[in-house]
Protein backbone atom coordinates (compact mmCIF):
# COMPACT_ATOMS: atom_id res chain seq x y z
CA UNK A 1 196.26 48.37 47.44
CA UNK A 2 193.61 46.16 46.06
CA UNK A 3 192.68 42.73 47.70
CA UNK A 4 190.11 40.32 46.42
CA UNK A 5 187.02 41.03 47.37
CA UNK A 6 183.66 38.68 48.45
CA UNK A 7 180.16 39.50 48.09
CA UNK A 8 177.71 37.16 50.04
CA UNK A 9 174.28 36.97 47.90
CA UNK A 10 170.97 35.71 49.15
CA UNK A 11 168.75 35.29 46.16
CA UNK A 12 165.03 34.83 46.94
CA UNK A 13 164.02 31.21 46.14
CA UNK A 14 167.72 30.02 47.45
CA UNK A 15 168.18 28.15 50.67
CA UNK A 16 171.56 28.91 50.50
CA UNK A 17 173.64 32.57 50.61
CA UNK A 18 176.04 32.28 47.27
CA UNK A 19 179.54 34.04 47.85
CA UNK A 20 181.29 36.07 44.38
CA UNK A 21 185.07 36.72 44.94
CA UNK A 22 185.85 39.42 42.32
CA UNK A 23 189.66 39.17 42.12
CA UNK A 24 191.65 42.83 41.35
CA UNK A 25 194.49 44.51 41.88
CA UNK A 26 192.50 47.60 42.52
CA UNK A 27 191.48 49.98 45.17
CA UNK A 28 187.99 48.86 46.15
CA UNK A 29 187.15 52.22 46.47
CA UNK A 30 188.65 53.43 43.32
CA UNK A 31 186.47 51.27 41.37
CA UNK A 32 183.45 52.61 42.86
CA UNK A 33 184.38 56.47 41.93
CA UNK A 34 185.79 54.74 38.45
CA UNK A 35 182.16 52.99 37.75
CA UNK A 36 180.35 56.19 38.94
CA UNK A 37 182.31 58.63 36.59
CA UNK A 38 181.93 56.30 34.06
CA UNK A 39 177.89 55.97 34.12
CA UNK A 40 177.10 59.44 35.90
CA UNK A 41 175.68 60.85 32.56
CA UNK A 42 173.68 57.83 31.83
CA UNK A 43 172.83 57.82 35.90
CA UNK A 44 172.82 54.44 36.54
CA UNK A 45 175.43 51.90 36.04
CA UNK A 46 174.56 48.37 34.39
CA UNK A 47 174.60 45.09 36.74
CA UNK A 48 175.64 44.14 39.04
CA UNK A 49 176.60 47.90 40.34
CA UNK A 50 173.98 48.91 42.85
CA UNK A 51 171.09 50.65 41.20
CA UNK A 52 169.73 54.19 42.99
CA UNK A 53 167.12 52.70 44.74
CA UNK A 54 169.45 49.85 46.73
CA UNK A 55 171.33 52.72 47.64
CA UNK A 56 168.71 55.10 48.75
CA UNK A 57 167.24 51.70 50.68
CA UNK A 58 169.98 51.16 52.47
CA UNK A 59 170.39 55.25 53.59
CA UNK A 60 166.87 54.44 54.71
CA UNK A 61 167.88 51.29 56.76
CA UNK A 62 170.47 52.90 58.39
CA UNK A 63 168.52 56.35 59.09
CA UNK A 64 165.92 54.19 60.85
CA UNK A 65 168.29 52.41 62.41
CA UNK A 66 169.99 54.92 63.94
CA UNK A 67 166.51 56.96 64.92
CA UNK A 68 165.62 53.58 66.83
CA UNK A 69 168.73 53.64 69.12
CA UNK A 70 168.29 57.61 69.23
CA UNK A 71 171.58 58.17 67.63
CA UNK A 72 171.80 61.89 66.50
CA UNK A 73 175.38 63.26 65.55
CA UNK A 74 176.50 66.27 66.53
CA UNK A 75 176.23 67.69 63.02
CA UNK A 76 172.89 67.13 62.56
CA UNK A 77 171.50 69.14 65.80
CA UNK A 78 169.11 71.97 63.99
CA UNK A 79 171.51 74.36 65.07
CA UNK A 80 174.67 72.77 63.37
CA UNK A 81 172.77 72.04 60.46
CA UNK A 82 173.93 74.69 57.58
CA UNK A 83 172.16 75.22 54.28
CA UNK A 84 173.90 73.43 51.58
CA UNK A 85 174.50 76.22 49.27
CA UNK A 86 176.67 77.68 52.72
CA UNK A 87 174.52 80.78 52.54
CA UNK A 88 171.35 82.55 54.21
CA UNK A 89 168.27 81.07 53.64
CA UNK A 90 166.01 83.45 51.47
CA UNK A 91 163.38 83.76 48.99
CA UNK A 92 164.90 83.75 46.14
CA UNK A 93 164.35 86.61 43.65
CA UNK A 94 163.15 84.23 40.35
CA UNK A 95 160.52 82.20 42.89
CA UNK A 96 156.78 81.99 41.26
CA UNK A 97 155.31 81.32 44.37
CA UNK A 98 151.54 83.40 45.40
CA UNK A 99 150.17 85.29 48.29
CA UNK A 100 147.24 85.72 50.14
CA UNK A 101 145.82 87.56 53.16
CA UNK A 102 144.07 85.71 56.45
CA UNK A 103 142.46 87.94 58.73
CA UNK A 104 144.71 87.98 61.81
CA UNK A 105 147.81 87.44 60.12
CA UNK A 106 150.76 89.94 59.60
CA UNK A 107 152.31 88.50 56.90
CA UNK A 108 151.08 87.58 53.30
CA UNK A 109 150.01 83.62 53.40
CA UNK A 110 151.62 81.31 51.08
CA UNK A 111 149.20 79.62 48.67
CA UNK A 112 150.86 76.82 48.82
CA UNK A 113 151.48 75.41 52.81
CA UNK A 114 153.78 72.79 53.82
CA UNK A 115 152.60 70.20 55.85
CA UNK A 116 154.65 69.39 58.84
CA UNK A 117 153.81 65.90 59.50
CA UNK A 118 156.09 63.85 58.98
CA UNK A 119 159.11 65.70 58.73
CA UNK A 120 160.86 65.09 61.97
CA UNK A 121 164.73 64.31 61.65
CA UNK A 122 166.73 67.45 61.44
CA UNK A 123 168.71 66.85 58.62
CA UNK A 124 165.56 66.17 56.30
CA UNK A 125 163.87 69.01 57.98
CA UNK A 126 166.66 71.05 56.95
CA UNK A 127 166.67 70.67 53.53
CA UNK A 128 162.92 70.34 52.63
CA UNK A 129 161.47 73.45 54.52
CA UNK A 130 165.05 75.25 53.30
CA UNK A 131 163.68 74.41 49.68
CA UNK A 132 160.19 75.79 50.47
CA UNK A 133 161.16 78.95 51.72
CA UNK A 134 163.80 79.39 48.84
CA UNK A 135 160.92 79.06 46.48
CA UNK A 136 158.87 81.34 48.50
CA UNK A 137 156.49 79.01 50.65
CA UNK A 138 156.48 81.09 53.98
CA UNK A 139 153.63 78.98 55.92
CA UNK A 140 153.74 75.93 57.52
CA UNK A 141 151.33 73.78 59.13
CA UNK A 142 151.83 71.63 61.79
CA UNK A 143 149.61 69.87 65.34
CA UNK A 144 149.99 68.85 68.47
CA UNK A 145 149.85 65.34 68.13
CA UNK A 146 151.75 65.15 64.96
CA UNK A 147 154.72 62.68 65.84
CA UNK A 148 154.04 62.63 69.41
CA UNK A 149 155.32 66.45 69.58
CA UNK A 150 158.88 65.76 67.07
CA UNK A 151 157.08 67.29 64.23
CA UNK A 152 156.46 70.80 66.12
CA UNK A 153 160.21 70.66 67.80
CA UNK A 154 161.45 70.23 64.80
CA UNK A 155 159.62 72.67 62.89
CA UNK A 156 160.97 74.92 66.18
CA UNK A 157 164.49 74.31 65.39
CA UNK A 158 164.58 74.86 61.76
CA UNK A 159 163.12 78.69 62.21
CA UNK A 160 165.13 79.18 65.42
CA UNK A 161 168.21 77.94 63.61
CA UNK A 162 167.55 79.78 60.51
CA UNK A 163 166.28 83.39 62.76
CA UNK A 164 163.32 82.98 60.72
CA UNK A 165 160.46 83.32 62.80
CA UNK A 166 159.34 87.04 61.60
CA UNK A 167 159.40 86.03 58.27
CA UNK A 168 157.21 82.79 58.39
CA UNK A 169 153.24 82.10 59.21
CA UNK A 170 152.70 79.02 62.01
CA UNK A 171 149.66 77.03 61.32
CA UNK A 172 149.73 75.31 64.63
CA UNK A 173 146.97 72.51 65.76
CA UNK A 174 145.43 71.27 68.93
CA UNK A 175 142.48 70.06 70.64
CA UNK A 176 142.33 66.77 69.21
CA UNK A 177 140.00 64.38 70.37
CA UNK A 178 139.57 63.36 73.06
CA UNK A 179 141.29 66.49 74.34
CA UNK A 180 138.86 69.48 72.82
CA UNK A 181 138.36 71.10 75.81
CA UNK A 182 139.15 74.14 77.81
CA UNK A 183 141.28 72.97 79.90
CA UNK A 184 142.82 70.79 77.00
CA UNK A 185 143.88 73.13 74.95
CA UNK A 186 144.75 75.65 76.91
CA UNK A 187 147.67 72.93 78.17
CA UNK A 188 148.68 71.79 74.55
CA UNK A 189 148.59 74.86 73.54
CA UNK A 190 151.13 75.96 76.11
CA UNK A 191 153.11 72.74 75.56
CA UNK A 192 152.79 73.50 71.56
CA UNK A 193 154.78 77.33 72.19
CA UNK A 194 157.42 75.81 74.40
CA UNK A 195 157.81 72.85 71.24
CA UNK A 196 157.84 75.74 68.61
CA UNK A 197 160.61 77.62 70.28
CA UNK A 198 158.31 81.10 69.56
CA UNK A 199 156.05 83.10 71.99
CA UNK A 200 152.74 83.15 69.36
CA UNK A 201 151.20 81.12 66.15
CA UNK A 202 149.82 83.19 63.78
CA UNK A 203 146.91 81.35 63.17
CA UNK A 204 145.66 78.28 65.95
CA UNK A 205 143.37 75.83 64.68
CA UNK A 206 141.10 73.30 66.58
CA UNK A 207 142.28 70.07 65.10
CA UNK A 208 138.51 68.86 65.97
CA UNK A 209 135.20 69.57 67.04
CA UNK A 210 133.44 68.61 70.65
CA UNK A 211 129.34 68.68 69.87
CA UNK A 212 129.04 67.72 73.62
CA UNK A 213 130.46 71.73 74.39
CA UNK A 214 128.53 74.95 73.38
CA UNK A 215 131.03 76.50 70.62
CA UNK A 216 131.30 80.20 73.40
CA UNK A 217 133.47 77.73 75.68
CA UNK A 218 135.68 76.56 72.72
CA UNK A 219 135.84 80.16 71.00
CA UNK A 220 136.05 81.76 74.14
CA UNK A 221 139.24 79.66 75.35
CA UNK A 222 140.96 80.98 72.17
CA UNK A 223 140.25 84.06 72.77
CA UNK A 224 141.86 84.52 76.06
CA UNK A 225 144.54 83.33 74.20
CA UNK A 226 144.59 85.81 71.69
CA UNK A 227 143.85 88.38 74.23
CA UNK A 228 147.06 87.39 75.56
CA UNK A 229 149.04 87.46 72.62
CA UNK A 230 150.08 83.52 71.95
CA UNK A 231 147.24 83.27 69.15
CA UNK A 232 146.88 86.26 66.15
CA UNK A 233 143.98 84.66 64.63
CA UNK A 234 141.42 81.59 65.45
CA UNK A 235 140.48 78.86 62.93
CA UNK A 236 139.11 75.03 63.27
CA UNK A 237 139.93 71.98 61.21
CA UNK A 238 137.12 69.12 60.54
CA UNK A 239 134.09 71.30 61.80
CA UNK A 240 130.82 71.67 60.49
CA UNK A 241 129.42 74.47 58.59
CA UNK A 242 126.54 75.13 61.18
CA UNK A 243 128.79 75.01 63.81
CA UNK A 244 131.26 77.64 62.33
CA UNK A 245 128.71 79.43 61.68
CA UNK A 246 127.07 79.13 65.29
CA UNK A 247 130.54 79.91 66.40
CA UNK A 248 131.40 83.12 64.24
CA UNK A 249 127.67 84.77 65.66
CA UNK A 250 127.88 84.63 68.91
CA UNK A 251 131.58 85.98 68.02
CA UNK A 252 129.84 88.53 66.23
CA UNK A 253 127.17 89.28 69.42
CA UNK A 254 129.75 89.15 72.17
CA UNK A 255 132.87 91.20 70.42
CA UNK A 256 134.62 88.35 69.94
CA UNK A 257 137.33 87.09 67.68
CA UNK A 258 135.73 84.59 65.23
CA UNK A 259 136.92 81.96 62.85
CA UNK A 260 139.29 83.44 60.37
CA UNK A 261 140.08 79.96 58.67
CA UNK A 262 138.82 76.77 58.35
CA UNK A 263 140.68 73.24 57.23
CA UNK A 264 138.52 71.05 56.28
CA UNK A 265 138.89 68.12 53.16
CA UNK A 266 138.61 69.72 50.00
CA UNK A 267 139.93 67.75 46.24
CA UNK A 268 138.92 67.17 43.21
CA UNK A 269 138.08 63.75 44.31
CA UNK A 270 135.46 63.94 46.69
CA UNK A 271 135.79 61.83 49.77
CA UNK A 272 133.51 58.69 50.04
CA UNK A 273 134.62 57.76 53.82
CA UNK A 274 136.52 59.62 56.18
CA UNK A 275 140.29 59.15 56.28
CA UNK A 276 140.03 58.91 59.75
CA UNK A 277 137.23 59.77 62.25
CA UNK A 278 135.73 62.90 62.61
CA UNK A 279 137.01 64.04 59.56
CA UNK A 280 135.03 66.65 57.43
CA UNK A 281 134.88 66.73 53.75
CA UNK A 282 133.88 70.18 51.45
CA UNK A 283 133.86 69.29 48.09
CA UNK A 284 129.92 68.73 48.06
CA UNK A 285 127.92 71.45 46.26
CA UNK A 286 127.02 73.15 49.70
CA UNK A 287 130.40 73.75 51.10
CA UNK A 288 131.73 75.08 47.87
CA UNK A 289 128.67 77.45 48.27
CA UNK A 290 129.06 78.14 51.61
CA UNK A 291 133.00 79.19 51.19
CA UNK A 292 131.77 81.40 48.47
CA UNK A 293 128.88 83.40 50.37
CA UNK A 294 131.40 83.55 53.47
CA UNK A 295 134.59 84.24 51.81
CA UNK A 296 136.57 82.76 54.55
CA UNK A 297 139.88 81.12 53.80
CA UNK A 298 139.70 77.45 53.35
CA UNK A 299 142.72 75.81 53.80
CA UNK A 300 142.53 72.10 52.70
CA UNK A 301 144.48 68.97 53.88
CA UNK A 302 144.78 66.19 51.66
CA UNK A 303 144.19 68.64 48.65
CA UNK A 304 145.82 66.30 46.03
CA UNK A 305 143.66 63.01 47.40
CA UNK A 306 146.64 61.71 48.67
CA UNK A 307 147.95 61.25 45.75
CA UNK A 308 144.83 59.40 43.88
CA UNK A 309 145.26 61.46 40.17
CA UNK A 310 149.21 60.08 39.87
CA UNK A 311 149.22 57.82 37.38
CA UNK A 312 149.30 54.21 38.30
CA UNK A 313 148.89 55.12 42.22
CA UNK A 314 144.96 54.92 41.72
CA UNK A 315 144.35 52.59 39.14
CA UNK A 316 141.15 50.78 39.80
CA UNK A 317 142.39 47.24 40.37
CA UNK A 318 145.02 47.80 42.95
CA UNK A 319 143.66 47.53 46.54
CA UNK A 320 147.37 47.54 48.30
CA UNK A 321 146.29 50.99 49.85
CA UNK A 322 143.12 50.66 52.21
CA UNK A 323 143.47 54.19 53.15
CA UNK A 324 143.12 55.27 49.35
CA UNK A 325 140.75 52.59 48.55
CA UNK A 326 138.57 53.53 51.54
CA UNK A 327 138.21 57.50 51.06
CA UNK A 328 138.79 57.87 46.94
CA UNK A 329 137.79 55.22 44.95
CA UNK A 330 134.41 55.81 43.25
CA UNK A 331 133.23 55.69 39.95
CA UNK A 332 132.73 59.52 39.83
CA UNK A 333 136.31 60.20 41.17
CA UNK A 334 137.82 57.64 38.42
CA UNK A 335 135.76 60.01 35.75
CA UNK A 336 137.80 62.41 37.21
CA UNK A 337 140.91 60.89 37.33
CA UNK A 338 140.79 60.50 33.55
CA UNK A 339 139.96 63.99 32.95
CA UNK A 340 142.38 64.92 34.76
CA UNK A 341 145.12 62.75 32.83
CA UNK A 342 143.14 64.16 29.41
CA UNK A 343 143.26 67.75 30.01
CA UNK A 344 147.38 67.15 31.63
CA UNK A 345 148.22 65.89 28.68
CA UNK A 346 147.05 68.79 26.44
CA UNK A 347 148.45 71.07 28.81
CA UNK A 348 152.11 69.45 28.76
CA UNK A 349 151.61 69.01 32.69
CA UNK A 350 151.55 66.82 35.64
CA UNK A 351 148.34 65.39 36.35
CA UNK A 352 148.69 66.39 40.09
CA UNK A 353 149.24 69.72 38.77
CA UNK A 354 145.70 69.82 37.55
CA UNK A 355 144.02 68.36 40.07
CA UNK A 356 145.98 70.91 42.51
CA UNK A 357 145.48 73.95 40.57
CA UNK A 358 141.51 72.84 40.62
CA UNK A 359 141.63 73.73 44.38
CA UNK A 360 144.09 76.56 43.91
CA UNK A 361 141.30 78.53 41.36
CA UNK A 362 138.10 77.87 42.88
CA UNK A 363 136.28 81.48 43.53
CA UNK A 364 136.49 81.63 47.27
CA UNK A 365 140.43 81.97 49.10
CA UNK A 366 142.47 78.62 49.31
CA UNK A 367 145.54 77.71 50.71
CA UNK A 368 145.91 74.26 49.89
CA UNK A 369 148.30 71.72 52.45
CA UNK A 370 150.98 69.92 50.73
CA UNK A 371 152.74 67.44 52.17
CA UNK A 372 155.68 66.45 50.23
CA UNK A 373 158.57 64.01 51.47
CA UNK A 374 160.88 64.48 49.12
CA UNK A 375 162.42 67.62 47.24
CA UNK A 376 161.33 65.90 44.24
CA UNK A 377 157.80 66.14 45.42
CA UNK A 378 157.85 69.39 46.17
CA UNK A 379 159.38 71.01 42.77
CA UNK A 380 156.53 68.56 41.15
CA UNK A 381 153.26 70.45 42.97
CA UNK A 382 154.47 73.75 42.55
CA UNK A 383 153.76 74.13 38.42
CA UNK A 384 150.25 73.93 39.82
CA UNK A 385 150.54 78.10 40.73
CA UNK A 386 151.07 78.52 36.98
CA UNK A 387 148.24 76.55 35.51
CA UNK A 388 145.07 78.52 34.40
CA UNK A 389 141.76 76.97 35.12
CA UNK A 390 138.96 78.63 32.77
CA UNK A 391 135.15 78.41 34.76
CA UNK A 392 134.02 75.75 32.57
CA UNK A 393 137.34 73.50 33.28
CA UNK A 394 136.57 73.95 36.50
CA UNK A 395 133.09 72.50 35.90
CA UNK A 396 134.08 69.95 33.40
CA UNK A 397 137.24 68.23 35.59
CA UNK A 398 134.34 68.35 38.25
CA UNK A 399 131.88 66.18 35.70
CA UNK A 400 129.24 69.46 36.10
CA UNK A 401 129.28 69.58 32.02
């Protein structure tokens, strides 16, 4: 039965809260599913019906709410979690997604790799990585210290819940500093398998380099590892080129398992500081030279510039992001940025699908890291697979002609 109804308001600018009484005879909840059936074609309702962002920011509220007081229902354990379609997860047969091959690894490597982290409530989990692997992504990358350890349980849970772990490539991380070591990663790594639910990665990266340490004690570590079966192949994030390729000859000289991969910064926009320290850029003239002599797999973080060539996130004035401002912003990379919005709009595309599908077609193997957090997101970088680069686009987005 319907009873009036108050609504306590707290405009900004007002010292006091106002209180509406909306007088009806309705079901309060009738009018809601009235007002949505109305609108739902239009997809929002006029004022003063909450609009899809107050709802979506109060889902937020109360998801970080209840992650503060650790309140998980029982429903959203990994295992209780079921796909929302109600069937098996699979790739599904229309899926555009591409394929490549890293020495080591069994299974064909997505081009495209999710990034795992930030993704660390189940529920989310669930239904972003179930999207990715519907639409063919099979390889996921992930750390030790990514979310104090959530980020690799709960990529754990999701393949353990879904029985997926033949069919999916681990990108797993460790050896962070201050802990690239030996001994270090020998116990993260350890920790890392026991996080991951699974008995091997198929490809173990050192999340950094330790100058201080001749590269045999860091390669050799790894490969007791892979000797005893945790690690198929070895790889190393934010290294130098020397090093890798000081590491990959003695490798070579002691029949050794060398660097199969590397992840190291590579974009469009060419980093003018590190993101963080110790971090390694290879979008200078060298790298791309070196990654074409060597072949070897690069597979780049931060391969869209965190998300500098959407419009209106990197417009010169705005200075809310120190992060952005700090790594991106150059005059070179804002002659980019146009091109990029120049040759999107001939091309009836997202400009992030350009700047993506510039790392995607460069002539050495990449496998770029995405790291969406939303579906939206997602279905927005993958049009990059389909969008042909010619040599001299490639040289023109890159302001070589």
């Amino acid at each position: 039965e319907g009873t009036p109804v108050q609504l306590i308001v707290n405009r900004k600018g007002e010292t006091e809260p106002r209180v509406i009484t909306v007088e009806t005879d309705l079901w309060l909840y009738g009018i809601e599913a009235d007002v949505v059936a109305q609108y739902i074609e239009r997809r929002q309702a006029p004022a003063p019906a909450m609009s899809w962002d107050d709802s979506l920011g109060n889902m937020r509220a109360l998801d970080q709410w209840r992650q503060s007081i650790g309140l998980i229902y029982e429903s959203e354990k990994p295992q209780n979690i079921q796909p929302i379609h109600g069937k098996p997860v699979r790739p599904s047969a229309q899926h555009r997604m591409r394929y490549g091959r890293i020495a080591g690894v069994e299974l064909p490597v997505s081009r495209l790799v999710m990034g795992v982290d930030n993704q660390c409530a189940p529920p989310h989990v669930a239904v972003m990585f179930d999207e990715f692997f519907t639409l063919g992504g099979n390889t996921f990358d992930c750390a030790y210290i990514y979310g104090g350890g959530r980020c690799e349980q709960a990529l754990g849970g999701w393949i353990a819940a879904r029985a997926l772990r033949s069919q999916v490539v681990i990108l797993d991380k460790g050896g962070h500093t201050p802990y690239c070591d030996p001994a270090s990663i020998t116990r993260q790594h350890k920790e890392s398998l026991e996080r991951l639910q699974t008995d091997y990665v198929d490809l173990y990266m050192l999340h950094r380099d330790n100058p201080d340490l001749p590269v045999d004690e860091l390669i050799g570590v790894l490969n007791d590892h892979v000797a005893a079966g945790t690690i198929k192949a070895i790889g190393v994030s934010n290294w130098s080129l020397p090093r890798i390729d000081a590491a990959n000859a003695w490798a070579k000289a002691n029949g050794k398992v060398g660097i199969a991969a590397v992840s190291n910064n590579f974009s469009l926009a060419r980093m003018v500081n590190p993101v963080w320290p110790g971090c390694i850029s290879a979008s200078d003239p060298e790298s791309r030279a070196w990654f074409l002599r060597t072949q070897i797999p690069l597979m780049p973080w931060s391969s869209q510039a965190r998300g500098f060539f959407v419009p209106g996130r990197a417009a010169p004035q705005l200075t809310d992001d120190h992060e952005l401002v700090e790594a991106w912003y150059s005059d070179e990379n804002f002659q980019r940025q146009q091109r990029v919005f120049e040759l999107a709009q001939k091309r009836n595309v997202l400009p992030i699908n350009i700047a993506l599908a510039f790392v995607l077609k460069q002539p050495f193997p990449t496998f770029p890291l995405i790291g969406p957090r939303t579906l939206r997101e997602l279905h927005t970088s993958l049009p990059a697979l389909d969008v042909e680069l010619t040599p001299d686009e490639l040289q023109w987005l890159n302001l070589e002609n």
